[in-house]
C-alpha atoms as a PDB file:
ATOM      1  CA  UNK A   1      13.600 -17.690 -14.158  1.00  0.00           C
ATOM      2  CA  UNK A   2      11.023 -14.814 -12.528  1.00  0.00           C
ATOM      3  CA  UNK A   3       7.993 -16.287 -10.652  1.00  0.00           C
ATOM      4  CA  UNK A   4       4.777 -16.694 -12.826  1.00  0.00           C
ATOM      5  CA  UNK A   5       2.586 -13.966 -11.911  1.00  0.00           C
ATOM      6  CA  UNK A   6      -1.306 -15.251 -11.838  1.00  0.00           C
ATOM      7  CA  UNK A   7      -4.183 -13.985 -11.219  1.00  0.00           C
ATOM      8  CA  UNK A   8      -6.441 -15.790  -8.951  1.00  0.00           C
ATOM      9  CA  UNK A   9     -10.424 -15.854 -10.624  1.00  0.00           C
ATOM     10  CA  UNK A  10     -12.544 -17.646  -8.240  1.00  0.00           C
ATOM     11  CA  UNK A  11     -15.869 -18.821  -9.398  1.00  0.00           C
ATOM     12  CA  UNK A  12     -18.959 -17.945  -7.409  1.00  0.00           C
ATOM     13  CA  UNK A  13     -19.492 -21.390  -6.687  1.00  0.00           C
ATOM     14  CA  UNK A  14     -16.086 -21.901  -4.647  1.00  0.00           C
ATOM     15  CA  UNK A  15     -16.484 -18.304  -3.365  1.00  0.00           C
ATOM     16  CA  UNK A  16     -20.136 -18.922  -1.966  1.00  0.00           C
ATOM     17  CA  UNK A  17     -20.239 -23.103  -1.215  1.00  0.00           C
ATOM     18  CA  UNK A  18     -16.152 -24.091  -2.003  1.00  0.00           C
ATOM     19  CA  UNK A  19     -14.023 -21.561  -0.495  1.00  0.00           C
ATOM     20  CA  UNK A  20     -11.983 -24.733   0.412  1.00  0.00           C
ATOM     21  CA  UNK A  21     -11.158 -25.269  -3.203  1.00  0.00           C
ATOM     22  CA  UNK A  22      -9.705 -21.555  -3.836  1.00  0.00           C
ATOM     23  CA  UNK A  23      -7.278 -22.045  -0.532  1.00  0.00           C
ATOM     24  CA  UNK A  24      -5.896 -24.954  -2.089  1.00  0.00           C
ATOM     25  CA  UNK A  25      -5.540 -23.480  -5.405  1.00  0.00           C
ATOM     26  CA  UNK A  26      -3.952 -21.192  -4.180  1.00  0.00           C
ATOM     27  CA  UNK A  27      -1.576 -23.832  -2.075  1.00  0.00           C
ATOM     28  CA  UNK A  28      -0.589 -25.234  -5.411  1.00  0.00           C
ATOM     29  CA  UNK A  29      -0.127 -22.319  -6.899  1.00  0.00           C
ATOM     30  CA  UNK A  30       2.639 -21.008  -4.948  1.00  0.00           C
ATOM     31  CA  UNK A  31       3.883 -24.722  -4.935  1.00  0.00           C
ATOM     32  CA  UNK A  32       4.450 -24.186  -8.056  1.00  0.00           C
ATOM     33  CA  UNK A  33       6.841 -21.195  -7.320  1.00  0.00           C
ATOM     34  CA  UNK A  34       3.862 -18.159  -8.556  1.00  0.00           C
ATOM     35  CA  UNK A  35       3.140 -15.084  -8.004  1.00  0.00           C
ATOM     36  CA  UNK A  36      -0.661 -15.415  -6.977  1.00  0.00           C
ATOM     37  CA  UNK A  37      -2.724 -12.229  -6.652  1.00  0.00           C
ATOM     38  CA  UNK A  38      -6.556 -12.040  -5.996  1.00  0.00           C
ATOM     39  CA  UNK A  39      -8.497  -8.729  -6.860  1.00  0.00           C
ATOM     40  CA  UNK A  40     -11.898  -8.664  -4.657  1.00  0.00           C
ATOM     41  CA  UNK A  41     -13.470  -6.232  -7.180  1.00  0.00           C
ATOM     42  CA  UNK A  42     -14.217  -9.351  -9.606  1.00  0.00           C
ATOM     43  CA  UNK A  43     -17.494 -11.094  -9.689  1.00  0.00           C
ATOM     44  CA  UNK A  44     -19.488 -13.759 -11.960  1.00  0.00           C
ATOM     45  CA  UNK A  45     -18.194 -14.540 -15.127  1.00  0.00           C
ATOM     46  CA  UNK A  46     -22.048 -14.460 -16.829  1.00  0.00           C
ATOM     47  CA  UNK A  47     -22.610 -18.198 -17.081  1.00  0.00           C
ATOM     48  CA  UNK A  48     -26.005 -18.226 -16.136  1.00  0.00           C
ATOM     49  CA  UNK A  49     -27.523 -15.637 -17.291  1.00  0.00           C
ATOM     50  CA  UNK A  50     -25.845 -16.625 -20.792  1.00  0.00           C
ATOM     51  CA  UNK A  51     -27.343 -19.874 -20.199  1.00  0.00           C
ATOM     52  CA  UNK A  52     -30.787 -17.966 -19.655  1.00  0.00           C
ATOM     53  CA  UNK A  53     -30.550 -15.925 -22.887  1.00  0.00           C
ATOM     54  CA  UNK A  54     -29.935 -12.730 -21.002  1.00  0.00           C
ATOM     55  CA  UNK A  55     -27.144 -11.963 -23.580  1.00  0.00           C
ATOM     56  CA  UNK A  56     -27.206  -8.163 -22.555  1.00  0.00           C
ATOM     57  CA  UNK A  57     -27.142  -8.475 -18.760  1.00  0.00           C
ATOM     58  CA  UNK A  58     -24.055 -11.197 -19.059  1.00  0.00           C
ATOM     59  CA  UNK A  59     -22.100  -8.055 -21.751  1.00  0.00           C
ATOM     60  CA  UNK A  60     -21.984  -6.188 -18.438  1.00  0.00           C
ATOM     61  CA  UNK A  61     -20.246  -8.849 -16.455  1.00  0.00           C
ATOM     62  CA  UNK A  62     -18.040 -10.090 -19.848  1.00  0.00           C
ATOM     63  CA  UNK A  63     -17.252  -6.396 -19.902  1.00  0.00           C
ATOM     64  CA  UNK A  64     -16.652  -6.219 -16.111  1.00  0.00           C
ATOM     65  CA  UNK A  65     -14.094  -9.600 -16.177  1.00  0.00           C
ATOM     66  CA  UNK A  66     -12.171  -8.358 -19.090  1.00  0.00           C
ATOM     67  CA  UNK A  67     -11.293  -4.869 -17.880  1.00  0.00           C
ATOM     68  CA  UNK A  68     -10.318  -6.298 -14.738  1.00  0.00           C
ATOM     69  CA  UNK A  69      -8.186  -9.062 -16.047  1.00  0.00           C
ATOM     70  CA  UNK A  70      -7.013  -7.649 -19.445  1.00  0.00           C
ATOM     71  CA  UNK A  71      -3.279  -6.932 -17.927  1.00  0.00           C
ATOM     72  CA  UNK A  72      -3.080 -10.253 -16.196  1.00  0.00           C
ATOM     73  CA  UNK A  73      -0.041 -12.450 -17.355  1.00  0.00           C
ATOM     74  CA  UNK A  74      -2.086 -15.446 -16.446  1.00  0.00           C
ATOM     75  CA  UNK A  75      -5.940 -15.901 -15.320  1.00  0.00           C
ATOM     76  CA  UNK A  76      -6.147 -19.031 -13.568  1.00  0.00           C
ATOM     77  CA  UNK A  77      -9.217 -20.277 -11.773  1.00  0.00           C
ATOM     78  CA  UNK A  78      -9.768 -23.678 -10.219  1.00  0.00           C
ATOM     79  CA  UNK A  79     -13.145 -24.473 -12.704  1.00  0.00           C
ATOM     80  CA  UNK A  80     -13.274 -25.777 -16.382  1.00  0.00           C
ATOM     81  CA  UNK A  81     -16.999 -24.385 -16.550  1.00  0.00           C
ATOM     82  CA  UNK A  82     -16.279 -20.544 -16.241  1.00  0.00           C
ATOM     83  CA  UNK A  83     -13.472 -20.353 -18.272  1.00  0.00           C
ATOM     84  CA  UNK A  84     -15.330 -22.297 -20.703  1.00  0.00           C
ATOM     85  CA  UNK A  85     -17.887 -18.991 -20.527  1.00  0.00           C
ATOM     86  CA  UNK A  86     -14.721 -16.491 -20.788  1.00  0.00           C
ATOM     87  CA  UNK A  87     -12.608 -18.586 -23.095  1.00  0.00           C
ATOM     88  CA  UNK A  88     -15.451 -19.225 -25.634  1.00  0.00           C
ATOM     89  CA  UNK A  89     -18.372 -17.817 -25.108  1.00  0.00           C
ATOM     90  CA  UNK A  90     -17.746 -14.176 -24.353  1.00  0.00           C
ATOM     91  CA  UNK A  91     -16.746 -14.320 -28.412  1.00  0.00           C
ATOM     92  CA  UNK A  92     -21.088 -14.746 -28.802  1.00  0.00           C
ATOM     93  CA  UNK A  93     -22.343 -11.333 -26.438  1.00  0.00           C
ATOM     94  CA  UNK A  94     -21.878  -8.249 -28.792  1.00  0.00           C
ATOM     95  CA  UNK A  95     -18.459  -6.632 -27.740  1.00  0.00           C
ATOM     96  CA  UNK A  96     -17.068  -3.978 -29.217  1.00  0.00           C
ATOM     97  CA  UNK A  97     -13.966  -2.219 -30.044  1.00  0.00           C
ATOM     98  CA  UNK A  98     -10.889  -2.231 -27.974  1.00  0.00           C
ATOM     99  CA  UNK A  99     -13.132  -4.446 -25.788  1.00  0.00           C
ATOM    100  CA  UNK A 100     -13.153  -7.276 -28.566  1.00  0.00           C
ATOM    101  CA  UNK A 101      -9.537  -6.586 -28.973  1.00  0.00           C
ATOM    102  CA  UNK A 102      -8.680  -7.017 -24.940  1.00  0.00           C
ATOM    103  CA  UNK A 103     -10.826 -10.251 -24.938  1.00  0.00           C
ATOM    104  CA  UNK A 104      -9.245 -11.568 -27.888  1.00  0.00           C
ATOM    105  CA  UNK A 105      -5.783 -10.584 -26.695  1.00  0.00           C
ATOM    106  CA  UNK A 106      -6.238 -12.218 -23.253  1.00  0.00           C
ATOM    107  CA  UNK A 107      -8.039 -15.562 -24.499  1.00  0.00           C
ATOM    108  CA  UNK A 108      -4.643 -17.318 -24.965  1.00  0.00           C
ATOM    109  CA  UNK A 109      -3.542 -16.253 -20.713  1.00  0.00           C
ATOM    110  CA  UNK A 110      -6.262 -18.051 -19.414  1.00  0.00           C
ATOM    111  CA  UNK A 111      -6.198 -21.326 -18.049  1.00  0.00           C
ATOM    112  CA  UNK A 112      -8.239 -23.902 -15.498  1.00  0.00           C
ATOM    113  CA  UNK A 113      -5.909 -24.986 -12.747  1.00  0.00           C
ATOM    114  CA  UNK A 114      -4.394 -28.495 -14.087  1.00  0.00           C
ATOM    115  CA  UNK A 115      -3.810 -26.881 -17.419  1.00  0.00           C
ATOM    116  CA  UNK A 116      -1.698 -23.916 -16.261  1.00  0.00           C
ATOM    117  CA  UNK A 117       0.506 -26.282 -14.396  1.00  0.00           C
ATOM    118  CA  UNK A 118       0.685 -29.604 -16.818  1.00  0.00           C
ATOM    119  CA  UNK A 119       0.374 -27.614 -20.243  1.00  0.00           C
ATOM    120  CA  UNK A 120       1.926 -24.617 -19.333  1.00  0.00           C
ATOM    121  CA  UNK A 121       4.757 -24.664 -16.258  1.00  0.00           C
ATOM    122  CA  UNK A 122       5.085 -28.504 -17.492  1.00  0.00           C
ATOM    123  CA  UNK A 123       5.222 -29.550 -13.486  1.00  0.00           C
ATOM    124  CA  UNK A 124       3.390 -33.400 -13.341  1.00  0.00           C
ATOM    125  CA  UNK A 125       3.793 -33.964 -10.036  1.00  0.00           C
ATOM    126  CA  UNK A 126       2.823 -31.481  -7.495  1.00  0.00           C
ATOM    127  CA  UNK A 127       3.528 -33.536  -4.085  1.00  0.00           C
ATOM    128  CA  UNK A 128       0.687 -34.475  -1.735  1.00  0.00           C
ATOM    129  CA  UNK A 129      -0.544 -37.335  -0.219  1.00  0.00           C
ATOM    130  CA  UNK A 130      -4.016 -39.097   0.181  1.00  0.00           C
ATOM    131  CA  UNK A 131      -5.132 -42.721   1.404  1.00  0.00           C
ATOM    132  CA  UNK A 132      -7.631 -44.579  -0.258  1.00  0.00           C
ATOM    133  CA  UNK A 133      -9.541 -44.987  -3.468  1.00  0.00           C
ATOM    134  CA  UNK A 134     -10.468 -41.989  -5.361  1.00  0.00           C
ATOM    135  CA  UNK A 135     -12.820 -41.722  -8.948  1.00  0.00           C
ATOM    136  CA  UNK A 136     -12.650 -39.765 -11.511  1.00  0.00           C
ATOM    137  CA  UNK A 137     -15.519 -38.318 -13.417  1.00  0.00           C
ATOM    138  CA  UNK A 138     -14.803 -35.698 -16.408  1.00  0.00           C
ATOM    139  CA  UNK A 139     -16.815 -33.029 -16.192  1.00  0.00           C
ATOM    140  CA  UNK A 140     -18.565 -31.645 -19.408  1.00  0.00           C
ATOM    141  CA  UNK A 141     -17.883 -27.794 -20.796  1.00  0.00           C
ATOM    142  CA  UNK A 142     -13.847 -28.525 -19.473  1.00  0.00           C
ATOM    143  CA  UNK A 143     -12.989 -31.572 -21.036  1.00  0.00           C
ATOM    144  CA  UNK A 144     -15.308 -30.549 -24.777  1.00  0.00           C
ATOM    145  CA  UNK A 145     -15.239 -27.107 -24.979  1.00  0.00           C
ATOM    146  CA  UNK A 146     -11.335 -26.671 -23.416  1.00  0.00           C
ATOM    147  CA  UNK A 147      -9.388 -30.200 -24.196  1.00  0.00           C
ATOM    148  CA  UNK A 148      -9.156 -30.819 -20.084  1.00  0.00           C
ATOM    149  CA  UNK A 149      -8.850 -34.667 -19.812  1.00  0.00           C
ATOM    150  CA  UNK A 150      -5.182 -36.190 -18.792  1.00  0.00           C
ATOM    151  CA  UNK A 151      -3.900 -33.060 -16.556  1.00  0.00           C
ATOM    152  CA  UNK A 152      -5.292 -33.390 -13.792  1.00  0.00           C
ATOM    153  CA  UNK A 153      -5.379 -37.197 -14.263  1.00  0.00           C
ATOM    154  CA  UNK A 154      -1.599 -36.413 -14.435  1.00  0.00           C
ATOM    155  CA  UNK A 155      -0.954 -34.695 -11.401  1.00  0.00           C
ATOM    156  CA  UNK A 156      -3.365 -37.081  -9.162  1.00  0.00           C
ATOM    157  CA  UNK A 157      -1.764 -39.811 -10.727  1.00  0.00           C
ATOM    158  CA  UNK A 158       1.532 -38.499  -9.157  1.00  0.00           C
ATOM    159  CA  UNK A 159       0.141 -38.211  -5.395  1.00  0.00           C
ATOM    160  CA  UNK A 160       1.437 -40.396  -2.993  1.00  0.00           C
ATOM    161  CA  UNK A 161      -0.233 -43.684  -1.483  1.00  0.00           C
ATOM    162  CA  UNK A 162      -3.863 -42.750  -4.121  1.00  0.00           C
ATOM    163  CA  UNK A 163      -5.813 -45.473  -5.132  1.00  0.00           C
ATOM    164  CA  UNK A 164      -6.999 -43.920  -8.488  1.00  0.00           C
ATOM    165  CA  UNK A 165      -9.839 -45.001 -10.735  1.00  0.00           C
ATOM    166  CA  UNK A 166     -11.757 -43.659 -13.845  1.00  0.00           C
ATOM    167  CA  UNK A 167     -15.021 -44.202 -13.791  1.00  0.00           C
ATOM    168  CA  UNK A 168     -16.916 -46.263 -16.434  1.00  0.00           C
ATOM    169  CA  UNK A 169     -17.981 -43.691 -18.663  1.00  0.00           C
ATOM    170  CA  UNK A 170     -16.420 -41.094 -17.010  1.00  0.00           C
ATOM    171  CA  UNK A 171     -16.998 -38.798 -19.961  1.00  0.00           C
ATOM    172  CA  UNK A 172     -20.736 -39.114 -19.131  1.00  0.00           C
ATOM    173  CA  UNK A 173     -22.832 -35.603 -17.900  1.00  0.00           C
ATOM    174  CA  UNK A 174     -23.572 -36.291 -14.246  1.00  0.00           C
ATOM    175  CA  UNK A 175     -26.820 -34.442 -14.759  1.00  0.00           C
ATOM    176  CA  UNK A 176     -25.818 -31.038 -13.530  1.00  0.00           C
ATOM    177  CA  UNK A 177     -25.652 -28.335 -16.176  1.00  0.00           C
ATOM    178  CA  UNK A 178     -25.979 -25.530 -14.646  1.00  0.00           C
ATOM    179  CA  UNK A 179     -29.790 -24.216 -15.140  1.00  0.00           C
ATOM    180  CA  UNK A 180     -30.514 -27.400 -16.754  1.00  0.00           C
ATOM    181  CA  UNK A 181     -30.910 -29.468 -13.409  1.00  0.00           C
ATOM    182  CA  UNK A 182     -33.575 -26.821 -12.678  1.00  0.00           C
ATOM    183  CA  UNK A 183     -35.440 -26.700 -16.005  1.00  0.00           C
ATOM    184  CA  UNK A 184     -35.213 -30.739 -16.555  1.00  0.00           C
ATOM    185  CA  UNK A 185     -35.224 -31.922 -13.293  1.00  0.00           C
ATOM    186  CA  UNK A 186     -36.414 -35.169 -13.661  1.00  0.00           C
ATOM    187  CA  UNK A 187     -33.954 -35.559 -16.685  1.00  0.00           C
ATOM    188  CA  UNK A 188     -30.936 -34.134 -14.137  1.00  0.00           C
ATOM    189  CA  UNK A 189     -31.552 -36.830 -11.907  1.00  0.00           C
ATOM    190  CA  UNK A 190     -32.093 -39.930 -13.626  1.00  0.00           C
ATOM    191  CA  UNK A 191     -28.389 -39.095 -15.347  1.00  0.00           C
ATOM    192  CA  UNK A 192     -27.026 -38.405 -11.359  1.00  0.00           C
ATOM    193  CA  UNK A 193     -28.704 -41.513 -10.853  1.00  0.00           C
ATOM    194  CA  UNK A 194     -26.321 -43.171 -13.501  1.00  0.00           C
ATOM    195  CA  UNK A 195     -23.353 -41.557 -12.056  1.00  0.00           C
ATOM    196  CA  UNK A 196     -24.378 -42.906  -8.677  1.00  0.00           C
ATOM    197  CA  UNK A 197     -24.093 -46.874 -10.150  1.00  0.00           C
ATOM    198  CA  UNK A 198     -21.054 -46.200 -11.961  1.00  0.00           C
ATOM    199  CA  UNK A 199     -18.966 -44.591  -8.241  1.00  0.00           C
ATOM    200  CA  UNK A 200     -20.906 -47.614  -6.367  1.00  0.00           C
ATOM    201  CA  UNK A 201     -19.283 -50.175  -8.925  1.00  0.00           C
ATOM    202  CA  UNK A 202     -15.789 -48.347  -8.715  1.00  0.00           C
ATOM    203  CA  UNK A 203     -15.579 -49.092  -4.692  1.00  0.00           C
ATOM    204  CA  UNK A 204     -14.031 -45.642  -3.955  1.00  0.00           C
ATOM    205  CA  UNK A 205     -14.540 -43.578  -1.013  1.00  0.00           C
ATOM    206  CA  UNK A 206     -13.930 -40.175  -3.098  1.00  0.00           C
ATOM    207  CA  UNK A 207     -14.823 -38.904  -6.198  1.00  0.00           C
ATOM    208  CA  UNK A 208     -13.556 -35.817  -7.636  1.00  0.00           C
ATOM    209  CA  UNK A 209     -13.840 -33.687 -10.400  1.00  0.00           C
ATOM    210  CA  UNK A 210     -12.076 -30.193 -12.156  1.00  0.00           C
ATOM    211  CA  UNK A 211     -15.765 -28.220 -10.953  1.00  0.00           C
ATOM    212  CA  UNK A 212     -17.606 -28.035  -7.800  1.00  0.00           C
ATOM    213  CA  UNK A 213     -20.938 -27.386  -9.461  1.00  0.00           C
ATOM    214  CA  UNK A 214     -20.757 -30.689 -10.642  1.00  0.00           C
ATOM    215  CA  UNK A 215     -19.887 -32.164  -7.218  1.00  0.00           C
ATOM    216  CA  UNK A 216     -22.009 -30.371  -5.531  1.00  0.00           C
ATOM    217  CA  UNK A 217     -25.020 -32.142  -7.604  1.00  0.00           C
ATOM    218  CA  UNK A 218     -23.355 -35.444  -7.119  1.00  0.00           C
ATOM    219  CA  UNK A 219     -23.188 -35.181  -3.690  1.00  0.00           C
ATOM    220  CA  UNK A 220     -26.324 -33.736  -3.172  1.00  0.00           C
ATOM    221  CA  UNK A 221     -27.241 -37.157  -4.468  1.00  0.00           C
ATOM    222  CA  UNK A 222     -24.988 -39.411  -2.591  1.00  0.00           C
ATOM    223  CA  UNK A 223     -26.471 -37.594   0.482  1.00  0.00           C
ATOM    224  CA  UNK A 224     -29.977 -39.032  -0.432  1.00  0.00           C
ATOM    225  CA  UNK A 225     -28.760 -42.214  -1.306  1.00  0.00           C
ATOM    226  CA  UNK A 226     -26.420 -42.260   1.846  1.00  0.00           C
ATOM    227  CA  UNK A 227     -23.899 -43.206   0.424  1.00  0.00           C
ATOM    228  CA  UNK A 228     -20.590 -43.350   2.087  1.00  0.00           C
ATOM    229  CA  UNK A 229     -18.840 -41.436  -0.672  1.00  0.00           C
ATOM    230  CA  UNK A 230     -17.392 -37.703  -0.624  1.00  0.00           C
ATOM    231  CA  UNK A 231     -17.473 -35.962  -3.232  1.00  0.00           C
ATOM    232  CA  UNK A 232     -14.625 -33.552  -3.208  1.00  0.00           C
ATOM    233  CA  UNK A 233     -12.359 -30.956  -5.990  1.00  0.00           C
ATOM    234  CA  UNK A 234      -9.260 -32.827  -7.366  1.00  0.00           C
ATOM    235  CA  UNK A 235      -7.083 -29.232  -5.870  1.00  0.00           C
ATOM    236  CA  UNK A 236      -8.010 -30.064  -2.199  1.00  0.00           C
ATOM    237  CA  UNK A 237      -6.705 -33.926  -2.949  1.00  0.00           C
ATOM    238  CA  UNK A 238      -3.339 -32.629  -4.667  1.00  0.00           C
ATOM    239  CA  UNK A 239      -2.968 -30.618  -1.516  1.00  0.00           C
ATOM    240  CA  UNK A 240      -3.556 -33.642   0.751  1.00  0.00           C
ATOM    241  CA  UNK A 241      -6.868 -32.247   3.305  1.00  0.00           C
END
């Protein structure tokens, strides 16, 4: 059976804060016997400026990320969030044409990290090993707007010598959002706040997630707090740092 061939999208996030997260995507990904190519021409998928009601500006980069990945057999990218703004939300900015049609065509090839390798190469255990307790929080526009909930639960799960725990209401926002945490910031915090409790009560000394943007606000908080947690994505566990 040929290698899958992906292409690598890496979020600005991990490219700018995370760069740790796309080498270990990219670990797993040739783990899993791919093909992994990166193209430096790409840059943000739109998010926040779709977020901020600049609709035009983000049908430049929409535009942008769909001629540049129209070909792809698969777009994977270690980050429910963006692909939640490719996968959905590119269907709201005004494209036209054979643009529409490309966008519409490629929809179906892309996939967050833990769903390309549970859903689609059907591979549940990915190897690794990691000592000690590790939670689990769900992070929002992944597990509602794309259905990511038991895959990567599947493939840490399957890691050798983890101590791994769900969080009580793991389903819960941590408070990030994106532009909301600057808008509402009081609001942002008192749900981080909640978050905090709920990784105190679960004892662990990790807690991980599908996005860094959320982990970076959680461990902006745990920093406050010092707390003697790290906050850390679920790829750089599978790939045992």
């Amino acid at each position: 059976m040929p290698a899958a061939k992906v292409s690598l999208f890496i979020p600005c996030f991990v490219d700018q804060l995370f760069p740790e997260t796309g080498l270990a995507t990219v670990e797993l990904l040739k783990r899993a016997g791919c093909e992994v190519s990166y193209d430096r021409k790409q840059t943000c998928c739109g998010q926040p400026s779709f977020n901020s009601g600049f609709h035009k500006e983000t049908k430049h980069l929409a535009e942008k990320f769909i001629r540049l990945f129209r070909d792809a057999e698969y777009i994977v990218a270690p980050s429910g969030s963006c692909l939640s703004m490719v996968k959905e939300h590119y269907g709201e900015l005004e494209l036209a044409g054979s643009v529409r049609d490309d966008w519409e065509s490629m929809r179906g090839r892309v996939f967050e990290l833990s769903q390309f390798l549970v859903d689609e190469l059907k591979i549940t255990d990915i190897g690794g090993h990691w000592n000690g307790r590790v939670a689990w929080h769900t992070s929002c526009h992944g597990y509602r707007e794309l259905g990511i909930d038991q895959q990567p639960l599947t493939l840490l799960r399957n890691v050798e010598g983890i101590d791994l725990v769900e969080l009580d209401d793991r389903k819960r926002c941590c408070g990030f959002g994106g532009t909301f945490a600057a808008k509402f910031s009081d609001l942002s915090v008192a749900m981080g706040e909640d978050k905090l409790e709920a990784i105190q009560q679960s004892g662990a000394q990790t807690v991980t997630a599908t996005d860094d943007s959320c982990l970076m606000h959680i461990n902006g908080m745990l920093q406050r707090k010092k707390m003697p947690v790290q906050a850390m994505h679920y790829a750089r566990i599978l790939v045992g740092e």
